[in-house]
C-alpha atoms as a PDB file:
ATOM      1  CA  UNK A   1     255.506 -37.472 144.128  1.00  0.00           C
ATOM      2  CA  UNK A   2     252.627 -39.748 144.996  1.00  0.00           C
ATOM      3  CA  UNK A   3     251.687 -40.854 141.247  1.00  0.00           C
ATOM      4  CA  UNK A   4     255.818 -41.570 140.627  1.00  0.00           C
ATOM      5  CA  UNK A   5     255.492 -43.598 143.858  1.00  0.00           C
ATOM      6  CA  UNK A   6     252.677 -45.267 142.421  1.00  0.00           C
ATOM      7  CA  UNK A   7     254.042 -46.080 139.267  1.00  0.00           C
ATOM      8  CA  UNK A   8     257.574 -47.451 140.634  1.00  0.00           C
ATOM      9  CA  UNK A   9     255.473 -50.218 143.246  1.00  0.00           C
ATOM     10  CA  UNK A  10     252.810 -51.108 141.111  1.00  0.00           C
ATOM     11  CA  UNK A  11     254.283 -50.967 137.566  1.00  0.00           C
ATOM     12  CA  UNK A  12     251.321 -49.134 136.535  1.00  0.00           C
ATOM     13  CA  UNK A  13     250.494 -45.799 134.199  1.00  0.00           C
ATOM     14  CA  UNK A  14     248.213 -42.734 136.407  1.00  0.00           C
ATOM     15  CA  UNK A  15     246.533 -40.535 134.410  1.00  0.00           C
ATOM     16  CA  UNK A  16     245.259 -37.142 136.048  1.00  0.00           C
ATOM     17  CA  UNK A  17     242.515 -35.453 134.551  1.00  0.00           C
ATOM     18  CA  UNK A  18     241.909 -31.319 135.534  1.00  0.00           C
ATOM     19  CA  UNK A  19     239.566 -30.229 138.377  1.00  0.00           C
ATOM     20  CA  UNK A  20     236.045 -29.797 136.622  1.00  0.00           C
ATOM     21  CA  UNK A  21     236.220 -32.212 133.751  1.00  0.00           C
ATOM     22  CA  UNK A  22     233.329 -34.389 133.785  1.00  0.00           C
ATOM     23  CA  UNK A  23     233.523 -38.162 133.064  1.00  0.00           C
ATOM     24  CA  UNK A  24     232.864 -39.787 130.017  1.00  0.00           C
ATOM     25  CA  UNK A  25     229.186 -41.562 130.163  1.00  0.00           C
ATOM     26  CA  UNK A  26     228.269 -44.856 129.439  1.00  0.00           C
ATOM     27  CA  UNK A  27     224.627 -45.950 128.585  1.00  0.00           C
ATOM     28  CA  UNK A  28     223.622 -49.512 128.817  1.00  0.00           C
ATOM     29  CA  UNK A  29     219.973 -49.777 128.802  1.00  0.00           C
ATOM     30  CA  UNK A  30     217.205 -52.935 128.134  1.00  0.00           C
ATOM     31  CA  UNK A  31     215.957 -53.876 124.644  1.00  0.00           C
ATOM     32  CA  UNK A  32     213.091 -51.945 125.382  1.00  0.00           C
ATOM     33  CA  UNK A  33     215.328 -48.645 126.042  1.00  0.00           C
ATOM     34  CA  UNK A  34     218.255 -48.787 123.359  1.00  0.00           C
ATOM     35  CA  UNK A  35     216.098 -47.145 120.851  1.00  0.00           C
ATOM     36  CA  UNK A  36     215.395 -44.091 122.597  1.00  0.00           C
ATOM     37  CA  UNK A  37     218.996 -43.491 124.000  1.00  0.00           C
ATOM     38  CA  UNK A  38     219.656 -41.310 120.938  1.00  0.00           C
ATOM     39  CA  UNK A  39     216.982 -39.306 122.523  1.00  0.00           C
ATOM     40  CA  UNK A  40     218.361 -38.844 125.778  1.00  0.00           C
ATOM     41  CA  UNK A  41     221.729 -38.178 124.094  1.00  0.00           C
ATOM     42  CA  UNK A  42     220.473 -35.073 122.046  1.00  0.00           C
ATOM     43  CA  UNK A  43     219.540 -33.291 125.187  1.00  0.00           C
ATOM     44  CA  UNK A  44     221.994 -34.013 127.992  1.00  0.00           C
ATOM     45  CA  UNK A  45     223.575 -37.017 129.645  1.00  0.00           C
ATOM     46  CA  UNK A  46     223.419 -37.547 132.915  1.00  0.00           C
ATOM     47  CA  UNK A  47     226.373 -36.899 135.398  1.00  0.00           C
ATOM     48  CA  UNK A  48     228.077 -39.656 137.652  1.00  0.00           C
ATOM     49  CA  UNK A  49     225.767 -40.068 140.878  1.00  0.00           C
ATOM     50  CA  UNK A  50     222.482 -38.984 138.647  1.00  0.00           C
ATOM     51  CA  UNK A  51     219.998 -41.622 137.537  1.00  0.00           C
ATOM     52  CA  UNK A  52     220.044 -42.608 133.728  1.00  0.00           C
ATOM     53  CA  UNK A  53     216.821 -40.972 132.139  1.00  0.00           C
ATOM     54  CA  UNK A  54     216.718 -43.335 128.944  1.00  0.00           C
ATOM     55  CA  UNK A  55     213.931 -45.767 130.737  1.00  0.00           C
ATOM     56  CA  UNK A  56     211.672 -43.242 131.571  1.00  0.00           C
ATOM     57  CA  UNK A  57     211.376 -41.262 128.701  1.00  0.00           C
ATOM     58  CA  UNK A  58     211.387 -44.647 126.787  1.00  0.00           C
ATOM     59  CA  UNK A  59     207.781 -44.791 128.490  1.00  0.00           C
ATOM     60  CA  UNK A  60     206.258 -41.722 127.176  1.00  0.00           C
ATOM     61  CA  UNK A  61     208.353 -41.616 123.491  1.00  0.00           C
ATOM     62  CA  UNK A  62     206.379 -45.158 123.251  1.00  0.00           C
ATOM     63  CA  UNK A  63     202.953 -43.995 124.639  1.00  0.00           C
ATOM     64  CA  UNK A  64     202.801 -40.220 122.673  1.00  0.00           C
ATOM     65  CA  UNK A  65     204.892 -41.236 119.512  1.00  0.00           C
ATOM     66  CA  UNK A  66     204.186 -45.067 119.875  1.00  0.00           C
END
């Protein structure tokens, strides 16, 4: 009832998505991170509220792999 309601006033599409399904991710990191996001991506991504790890781990893949 609501999302017809919303579609009729606003002239706009709502999509509902299952309890439990996490959002999609996006990663935007520095220069200096981009190249170790495919690191971060191999293990896990982080979930909405949860910092992104890609800068930190961007200082010790530099330091121990450099």
């Amino acid at each position: 009832m609501l999302i017809r309601q919303l579609e009729q006033t606003y002239h706009a599409a709502v999509e509902t998505a299952p309890a439990g399904e996490d959002a999609p991710v996006l990663l935007h990191n520095s220069g200096f991170a981009q190249p170790t996001q495919g690191v971060v991506e191999t293990f896990a991504l982080s979930r909405q509220g949860e910092i992104d790890p890609t800068g930190i781990i961007a200082w010790f893949y530099y330091a121990f792999l450099g």
